[in-house]
C-alpha atoms as a PDB file:
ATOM      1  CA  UNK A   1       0.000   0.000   0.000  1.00  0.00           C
ATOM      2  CA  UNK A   2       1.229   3.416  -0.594  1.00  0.00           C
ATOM      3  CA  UNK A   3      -0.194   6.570   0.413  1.00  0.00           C
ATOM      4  CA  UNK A   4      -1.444   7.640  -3.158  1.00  0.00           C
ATOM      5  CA  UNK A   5      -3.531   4.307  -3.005  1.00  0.00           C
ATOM      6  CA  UNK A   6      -4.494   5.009   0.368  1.00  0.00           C
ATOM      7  CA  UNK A   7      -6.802   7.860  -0.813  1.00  0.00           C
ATOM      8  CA  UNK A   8      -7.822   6.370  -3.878  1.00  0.00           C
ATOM      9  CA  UNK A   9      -9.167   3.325  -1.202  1.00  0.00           C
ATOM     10  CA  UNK A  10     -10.970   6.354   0.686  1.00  0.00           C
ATOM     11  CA  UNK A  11     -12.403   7.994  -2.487  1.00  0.00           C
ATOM     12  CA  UNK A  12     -13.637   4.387  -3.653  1.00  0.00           C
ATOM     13  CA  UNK A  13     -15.011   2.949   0.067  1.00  0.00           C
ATOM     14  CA  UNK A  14     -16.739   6.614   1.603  1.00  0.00           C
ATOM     15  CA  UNK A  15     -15.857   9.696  -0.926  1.00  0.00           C
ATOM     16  CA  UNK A  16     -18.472  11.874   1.054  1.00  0.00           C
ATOM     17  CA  UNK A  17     -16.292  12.122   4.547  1.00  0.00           C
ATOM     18  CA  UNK A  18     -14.216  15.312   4.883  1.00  0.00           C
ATOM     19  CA  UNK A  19     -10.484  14.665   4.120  1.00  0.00           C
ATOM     20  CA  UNK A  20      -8.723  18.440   4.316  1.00  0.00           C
ATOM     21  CA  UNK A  21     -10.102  21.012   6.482  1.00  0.00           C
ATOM     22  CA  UNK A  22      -8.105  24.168   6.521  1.00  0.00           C
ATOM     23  CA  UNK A  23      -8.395  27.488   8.547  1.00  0.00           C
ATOM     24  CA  UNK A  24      -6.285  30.152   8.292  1.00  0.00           C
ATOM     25  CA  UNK A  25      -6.747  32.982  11.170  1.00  0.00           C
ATOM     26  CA  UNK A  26      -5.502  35.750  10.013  1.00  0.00           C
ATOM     27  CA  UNK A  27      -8.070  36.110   7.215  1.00  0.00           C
ATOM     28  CA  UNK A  28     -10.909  34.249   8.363  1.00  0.00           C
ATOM     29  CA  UNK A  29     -11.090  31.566   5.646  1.00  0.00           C
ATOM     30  CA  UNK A  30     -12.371  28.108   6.301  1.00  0.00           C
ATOM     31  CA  UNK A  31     -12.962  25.705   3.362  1.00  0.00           C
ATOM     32  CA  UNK A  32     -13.595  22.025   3.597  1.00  0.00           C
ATOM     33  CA  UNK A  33     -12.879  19.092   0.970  1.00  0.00           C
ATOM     34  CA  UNK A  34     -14.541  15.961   0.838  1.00  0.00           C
ATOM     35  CA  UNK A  35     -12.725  13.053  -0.564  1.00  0.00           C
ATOM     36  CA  UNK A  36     -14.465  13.449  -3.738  1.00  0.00           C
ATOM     37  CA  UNK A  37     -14.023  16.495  -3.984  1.00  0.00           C
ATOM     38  CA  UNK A  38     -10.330  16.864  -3.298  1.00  0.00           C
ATOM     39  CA  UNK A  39     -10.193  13.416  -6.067  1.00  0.00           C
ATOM     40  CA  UNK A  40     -11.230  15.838  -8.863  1.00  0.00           C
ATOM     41  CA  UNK A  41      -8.467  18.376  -7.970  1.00  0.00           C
ATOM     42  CA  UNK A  42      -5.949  15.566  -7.776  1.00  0.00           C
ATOM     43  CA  UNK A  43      -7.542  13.993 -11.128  1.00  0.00           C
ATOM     44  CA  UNK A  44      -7.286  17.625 -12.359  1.00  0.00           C
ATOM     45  CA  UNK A  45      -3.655  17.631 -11.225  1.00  0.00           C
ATOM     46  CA  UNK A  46      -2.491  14.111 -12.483  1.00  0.00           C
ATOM     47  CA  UNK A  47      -3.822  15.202 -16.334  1.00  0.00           C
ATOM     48  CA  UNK A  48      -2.037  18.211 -15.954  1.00  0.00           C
ATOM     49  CA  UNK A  49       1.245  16.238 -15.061  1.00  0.00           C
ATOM     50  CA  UNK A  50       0.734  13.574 -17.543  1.00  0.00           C
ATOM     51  CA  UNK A  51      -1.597  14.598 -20.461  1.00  0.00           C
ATOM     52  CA  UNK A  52      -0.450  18.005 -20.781  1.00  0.00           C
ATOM     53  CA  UNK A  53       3.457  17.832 -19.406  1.00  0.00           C
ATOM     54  CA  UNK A  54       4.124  13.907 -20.281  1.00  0.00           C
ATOM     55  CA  UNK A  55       5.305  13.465 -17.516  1.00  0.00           C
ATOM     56  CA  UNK A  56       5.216  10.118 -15.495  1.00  0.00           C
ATOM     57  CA  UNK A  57       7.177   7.334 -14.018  1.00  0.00           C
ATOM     58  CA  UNK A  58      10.765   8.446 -13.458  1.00  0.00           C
ATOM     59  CA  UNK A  59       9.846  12.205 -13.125  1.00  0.00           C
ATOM     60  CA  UNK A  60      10.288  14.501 -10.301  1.00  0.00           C
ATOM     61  CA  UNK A  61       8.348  16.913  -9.246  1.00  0.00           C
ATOM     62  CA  UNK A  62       9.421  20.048  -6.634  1.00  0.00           C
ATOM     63  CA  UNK A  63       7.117  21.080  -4.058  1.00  0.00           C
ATOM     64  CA  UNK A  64       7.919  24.162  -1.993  1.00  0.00           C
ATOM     65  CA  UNK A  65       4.283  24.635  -0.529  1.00  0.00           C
ATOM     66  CA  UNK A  66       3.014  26.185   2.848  1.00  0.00           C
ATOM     67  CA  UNK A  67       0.668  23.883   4.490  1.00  0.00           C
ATOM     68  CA  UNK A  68      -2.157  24.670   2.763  1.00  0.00           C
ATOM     69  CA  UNK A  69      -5.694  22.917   1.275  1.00  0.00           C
ATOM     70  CA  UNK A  70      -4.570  23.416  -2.193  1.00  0.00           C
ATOM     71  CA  UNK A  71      -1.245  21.578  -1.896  1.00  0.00           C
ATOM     72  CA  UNK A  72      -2.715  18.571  -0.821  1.00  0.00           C
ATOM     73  CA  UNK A  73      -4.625  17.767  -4.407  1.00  0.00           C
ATOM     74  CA  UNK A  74      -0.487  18.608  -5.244  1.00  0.00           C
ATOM     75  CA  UNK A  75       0.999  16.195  -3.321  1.00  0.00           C
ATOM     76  CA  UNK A  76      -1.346  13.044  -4.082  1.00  0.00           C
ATOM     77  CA  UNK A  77      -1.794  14.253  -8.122  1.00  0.00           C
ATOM     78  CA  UNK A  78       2.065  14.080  -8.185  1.00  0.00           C
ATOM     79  CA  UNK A  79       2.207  10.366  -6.504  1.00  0.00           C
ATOM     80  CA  UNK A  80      -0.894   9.032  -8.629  1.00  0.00           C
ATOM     81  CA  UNK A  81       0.715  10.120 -11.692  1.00  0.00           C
ATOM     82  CA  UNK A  82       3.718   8.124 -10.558  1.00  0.00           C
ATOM     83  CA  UNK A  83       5.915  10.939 -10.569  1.00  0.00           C
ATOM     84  CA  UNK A  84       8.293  11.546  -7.025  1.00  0.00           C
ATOM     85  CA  UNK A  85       8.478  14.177  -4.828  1.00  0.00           C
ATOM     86  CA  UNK A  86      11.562  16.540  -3.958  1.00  0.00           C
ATOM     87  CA  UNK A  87      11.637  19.890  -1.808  1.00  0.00           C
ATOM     88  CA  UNK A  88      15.001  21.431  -2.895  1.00  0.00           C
ATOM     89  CA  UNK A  89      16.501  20.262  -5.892  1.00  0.00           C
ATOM     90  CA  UNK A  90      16.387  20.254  -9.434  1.00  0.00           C
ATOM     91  CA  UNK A  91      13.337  18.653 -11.310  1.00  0.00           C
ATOM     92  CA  UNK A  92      10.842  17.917 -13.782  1.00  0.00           C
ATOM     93  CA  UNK A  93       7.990  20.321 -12.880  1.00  0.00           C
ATOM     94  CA  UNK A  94       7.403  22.569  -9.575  1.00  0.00           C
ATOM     95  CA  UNK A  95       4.605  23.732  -7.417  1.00  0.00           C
ATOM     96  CA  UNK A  96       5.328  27.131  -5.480  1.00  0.00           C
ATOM     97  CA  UNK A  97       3.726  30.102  -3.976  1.00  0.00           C
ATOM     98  CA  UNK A  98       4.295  33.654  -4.453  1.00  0.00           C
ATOM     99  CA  UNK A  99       7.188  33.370  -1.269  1.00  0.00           C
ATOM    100  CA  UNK A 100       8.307  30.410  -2.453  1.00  0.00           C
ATOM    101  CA  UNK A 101       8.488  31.384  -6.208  1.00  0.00           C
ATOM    102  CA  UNK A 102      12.481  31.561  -6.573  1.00  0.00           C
ATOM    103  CA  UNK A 103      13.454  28.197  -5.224  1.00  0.00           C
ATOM    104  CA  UNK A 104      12.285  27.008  -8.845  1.00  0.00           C
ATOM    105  CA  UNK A 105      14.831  29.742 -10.416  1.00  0.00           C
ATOM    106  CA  UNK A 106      15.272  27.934 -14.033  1.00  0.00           C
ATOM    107  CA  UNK A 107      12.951  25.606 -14.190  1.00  0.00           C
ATOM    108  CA  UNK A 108      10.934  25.561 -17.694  1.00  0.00           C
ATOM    109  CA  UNK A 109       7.393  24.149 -16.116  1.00  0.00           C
ATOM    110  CA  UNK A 110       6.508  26.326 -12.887  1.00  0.00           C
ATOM    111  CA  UNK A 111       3.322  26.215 -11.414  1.00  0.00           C
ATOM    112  CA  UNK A 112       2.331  28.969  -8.535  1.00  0.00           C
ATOM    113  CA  UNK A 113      -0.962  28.812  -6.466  1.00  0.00           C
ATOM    114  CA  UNK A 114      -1.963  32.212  -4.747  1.00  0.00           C
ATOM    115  CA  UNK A 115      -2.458  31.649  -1.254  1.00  0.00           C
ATOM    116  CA  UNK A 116      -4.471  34.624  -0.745  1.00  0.00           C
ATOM    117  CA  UNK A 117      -7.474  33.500  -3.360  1.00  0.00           C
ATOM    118  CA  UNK A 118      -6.156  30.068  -3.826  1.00  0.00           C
ATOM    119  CA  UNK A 119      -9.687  28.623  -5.061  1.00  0.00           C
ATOM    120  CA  UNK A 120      -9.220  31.476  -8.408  1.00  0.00           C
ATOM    121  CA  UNK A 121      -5.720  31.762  -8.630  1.00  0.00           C
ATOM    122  CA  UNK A 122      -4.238  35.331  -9.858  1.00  0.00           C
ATOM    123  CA  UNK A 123      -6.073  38.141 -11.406  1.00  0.00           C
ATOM    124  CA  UNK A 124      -2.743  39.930 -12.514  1.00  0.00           C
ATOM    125  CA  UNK A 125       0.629  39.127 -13.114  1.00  0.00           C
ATOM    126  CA  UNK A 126       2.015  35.650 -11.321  1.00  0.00           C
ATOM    127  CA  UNK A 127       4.580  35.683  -9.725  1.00  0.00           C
ATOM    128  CA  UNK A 128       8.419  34.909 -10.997  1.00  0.00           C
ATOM    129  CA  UNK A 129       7.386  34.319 -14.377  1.00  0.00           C
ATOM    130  CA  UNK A 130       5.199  30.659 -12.681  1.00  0.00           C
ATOM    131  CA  UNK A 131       2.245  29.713 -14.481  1.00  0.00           C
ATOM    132  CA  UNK A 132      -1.105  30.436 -12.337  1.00  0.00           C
ATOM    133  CA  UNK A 133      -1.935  26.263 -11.102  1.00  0.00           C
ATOM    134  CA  UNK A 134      -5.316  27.086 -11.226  1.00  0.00           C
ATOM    135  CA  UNK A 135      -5.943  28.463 -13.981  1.00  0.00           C
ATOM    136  CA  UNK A 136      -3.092  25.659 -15.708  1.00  0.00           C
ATOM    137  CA  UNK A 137      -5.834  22.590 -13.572  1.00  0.00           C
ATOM    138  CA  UNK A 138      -9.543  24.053 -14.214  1.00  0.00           C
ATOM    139  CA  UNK A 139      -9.545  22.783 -18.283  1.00  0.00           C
ATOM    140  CA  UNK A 140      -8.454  19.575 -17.538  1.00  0.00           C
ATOM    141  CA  UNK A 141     -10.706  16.579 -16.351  1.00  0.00           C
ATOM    142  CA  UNK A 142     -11.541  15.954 -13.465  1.00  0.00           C
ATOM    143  CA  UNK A 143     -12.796  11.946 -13.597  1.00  0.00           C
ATOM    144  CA  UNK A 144     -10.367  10.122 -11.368  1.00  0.00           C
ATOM    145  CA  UNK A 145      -7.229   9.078 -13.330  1.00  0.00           C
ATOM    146  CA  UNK A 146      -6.637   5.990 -10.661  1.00  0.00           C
ATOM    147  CA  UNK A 147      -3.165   5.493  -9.376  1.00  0.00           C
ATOM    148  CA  UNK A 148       0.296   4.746 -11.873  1.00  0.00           C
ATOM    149  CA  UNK A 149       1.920   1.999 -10.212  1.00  0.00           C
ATOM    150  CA  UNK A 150       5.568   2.455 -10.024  1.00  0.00           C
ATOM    151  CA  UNK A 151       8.437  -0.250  -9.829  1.00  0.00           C
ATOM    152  CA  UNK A 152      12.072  -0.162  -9.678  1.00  0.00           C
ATOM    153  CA  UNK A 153      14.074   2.357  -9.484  1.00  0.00           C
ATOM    154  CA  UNK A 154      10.945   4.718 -10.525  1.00  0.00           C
ATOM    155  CA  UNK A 155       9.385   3.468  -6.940  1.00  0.00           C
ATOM    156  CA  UNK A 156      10.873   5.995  -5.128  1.00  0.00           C
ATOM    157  CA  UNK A 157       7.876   8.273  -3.446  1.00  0.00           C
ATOM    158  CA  UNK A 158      10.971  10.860  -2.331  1.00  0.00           C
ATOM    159  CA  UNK A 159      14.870  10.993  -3.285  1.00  0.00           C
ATOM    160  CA  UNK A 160      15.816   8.242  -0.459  1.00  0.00           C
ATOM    161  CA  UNK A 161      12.876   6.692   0.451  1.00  0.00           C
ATOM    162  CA  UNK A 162      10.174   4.323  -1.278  1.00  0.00           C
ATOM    163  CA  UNK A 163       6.453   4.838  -1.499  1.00  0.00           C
ATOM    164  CA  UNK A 164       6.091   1.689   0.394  1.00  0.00           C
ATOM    165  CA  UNK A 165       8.589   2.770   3.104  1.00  0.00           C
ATOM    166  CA  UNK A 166       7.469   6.314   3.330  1.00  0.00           C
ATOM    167  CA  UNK A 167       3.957   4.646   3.659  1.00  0.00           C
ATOM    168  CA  UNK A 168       5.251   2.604   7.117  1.00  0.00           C
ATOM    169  CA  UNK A 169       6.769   5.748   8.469  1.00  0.00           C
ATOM    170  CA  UNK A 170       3.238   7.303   8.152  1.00  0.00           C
ATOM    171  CA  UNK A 171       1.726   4.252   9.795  1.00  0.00           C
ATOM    172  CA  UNK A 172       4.521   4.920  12.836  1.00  0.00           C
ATOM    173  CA  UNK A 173       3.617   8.655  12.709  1.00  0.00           C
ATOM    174  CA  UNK A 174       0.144   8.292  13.265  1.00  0.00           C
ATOM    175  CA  UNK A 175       0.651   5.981  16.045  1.00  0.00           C
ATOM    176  CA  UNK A 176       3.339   7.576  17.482  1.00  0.00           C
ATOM    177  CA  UNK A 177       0.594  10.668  17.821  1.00  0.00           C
ATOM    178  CA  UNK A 178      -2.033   8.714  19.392  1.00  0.00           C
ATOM    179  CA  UNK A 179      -3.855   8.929  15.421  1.00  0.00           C
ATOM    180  CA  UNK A 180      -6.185   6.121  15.662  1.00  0.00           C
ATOM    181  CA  UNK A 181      -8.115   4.553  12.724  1.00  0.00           C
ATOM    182  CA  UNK A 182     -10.642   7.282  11.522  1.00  0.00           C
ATOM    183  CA  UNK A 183      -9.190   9.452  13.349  1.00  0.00           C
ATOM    184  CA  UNK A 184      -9.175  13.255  12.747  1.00  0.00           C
ATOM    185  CA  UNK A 185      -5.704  14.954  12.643  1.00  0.00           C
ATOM    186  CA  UNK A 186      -5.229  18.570  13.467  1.00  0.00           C
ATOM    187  CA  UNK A 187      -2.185  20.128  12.643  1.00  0.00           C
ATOM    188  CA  UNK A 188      -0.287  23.817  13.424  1.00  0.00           C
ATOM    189  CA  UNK A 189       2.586  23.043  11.759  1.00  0.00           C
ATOM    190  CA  UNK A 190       4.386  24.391   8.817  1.00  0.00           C
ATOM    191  CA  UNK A 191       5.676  22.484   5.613  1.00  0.00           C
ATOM    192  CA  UNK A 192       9.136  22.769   5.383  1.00  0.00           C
ATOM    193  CA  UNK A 193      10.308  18.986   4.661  1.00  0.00           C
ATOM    194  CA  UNK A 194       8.639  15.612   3.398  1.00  0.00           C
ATOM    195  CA  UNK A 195       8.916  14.814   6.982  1.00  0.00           C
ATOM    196  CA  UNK A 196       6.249  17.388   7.297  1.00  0.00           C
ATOM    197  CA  UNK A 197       3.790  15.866   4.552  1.00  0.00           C
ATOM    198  CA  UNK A 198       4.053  12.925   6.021  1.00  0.00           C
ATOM    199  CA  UNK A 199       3.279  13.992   9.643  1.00  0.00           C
ATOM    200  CA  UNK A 200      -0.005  15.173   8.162  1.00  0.00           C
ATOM    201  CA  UNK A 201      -1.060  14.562   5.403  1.00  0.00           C
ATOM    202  CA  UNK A 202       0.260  10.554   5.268  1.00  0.00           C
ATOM    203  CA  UNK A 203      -0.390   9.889   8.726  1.00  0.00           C
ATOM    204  CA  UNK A 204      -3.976  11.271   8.236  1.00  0.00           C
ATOM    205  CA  UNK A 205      -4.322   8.922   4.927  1.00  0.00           C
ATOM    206  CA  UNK A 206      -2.833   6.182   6.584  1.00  0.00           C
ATOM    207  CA  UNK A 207      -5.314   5.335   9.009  1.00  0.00           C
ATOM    208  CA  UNK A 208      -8.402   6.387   6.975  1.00  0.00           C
ATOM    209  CA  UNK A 209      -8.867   9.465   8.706  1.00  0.00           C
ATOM    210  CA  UNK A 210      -8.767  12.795   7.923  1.00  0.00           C
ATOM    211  CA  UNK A 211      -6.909  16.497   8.469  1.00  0.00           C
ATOM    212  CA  UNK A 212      -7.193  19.737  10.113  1.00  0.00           C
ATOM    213  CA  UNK A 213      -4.524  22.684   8.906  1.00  0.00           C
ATOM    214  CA  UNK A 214      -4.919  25.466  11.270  1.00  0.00           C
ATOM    215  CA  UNK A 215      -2.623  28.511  10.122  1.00  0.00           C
ATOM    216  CA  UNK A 216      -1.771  31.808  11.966  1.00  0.00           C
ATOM    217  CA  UNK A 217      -3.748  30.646  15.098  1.00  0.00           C
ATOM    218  CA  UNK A 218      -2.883  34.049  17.671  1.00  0.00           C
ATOM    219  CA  UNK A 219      -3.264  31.560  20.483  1.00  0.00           C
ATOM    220  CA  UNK A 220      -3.250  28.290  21.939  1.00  0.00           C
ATOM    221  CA  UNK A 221      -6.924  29.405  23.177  1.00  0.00           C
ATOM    222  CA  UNK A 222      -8.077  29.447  19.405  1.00  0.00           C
ATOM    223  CA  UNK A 223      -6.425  26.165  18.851  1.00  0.00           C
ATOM    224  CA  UNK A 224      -8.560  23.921  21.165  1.00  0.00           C
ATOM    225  CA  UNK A 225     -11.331  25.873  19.979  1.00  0.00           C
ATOM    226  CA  UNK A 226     -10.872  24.179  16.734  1.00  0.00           C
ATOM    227  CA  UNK A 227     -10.136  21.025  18.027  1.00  0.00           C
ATOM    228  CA  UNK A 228     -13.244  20.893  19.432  1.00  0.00           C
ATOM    229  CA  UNK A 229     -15.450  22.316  16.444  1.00  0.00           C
ATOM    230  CA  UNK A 230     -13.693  19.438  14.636  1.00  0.00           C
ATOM    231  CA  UNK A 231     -13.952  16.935  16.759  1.00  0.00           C
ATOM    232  CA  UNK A 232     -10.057  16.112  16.495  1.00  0.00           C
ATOM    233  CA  UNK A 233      -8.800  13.326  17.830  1.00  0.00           C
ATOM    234  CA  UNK A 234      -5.119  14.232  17.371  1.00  0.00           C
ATOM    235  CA  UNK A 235      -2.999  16.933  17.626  1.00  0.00           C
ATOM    236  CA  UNK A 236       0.369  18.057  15.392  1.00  0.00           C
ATOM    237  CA  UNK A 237       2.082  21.140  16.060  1.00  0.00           C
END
């Protein structure tokens, strides 16, 4: 099992439950995926990759997101279109935001997502020269593409580690944070590593469950609050 199959098991078994719940409290935003819905931004994503691009098995992709809703239907479009994932290196296509925009310096296929109207990308100019990932994702389809399966040396789900293996550590992760199955994750933390995605967003996927990003909380006050309103069983920070 690896965690791209993970969600296509949750999209195929109970697509209706929430999967990505994210606040951020500075501005007052809340917005809430379902399963199915997050599946047609990650369908949306893996046509984008593969139909459009060509890219596939053997291909990297660069992530350099904040934690945020729309970078999840990044991370698992990436994996289910059997491409890996890298956070600071060279590679085949990237994902940034506008803070994050020159860590892709050179790159031919750039993708940015604006974190202040993420759900309609720019109105003006994007950032760096990136194309606008929304705008690049809403003409593509969004039926669910299913899951490439990798082997070999095009098995790796980051630069070191497997999908399988980086699957286990999120099984470890989520127990090691009390996650239990169905369980609902919330989560202060930032992105800064793959050790990060899979804290959250694997763990979560890992035991069927599902994940809270809370961003720019003032307090610690504000932070049970939401654990509460979201019935969390699990906390990340």
């Amino acid at each position: 099992m690896t965690p791209e199959q993970r969600f296509a098991q949750i999209v195929a078994t109970d697509a209706s439950q929430p999967f990505v719940t994210y606040y951020d409290e500075a501005t007052g935003e809340r917005f809430e995926l379902s399963a199915k819905s997050l599946a047609n931004w990650v369908a949306k994503t893996h046509h984008l990759l593969g139909d459009e691009l060509g890219l596939g098995l053997g291909d990297t992709a660069l992530i350099s997101l904040p934690a945020h809703w729309l970078a999840v239907p990044i991370l698992l479009g990436a994996l289910s279109a059997g491409l890996s994932l890298v956070d600071d290196e060279d590679a085949d296509v990237a994902f940034v935001s506008e803070d994050t925009v020159s860590d892709a310096d050179g790159m031919l296929d750039v993708y940015a997502i604006n974190t202040a109207d993420p759900a309609n990308g720019f109105t003006g100019e994007t950032p760096g020269g990136a194309q606008d990932y929304v705008a690049a994702v809403r003409p593509q389809a969004d039926a669910w593409a299913g899951v490439v399966m990798p082997a070999g040396d095009a098995d790796a789900c980051f630069v070191d580690r497997s999908r399988a293996e980086v699957e286990d550590e999120a099984v470890a992760r989520a127990a090691a944070l009390g996650l239990s199955e169905g369980g609902r994750l919330l989560s202060t933390r930032e992105w800064t590593s793959p050790a990060d995605w899979v804290d959250s967003v694997f763990a979560a996927l890992a035991v069927g469950g599902s994940l809270v990003i809370v961003r720019n909380a003032p307090d610690e006050q504000t932070v049970e609050r939401r654990m509460q309103q979201e019935r969390a069983t699990a906390r990340l920070h």
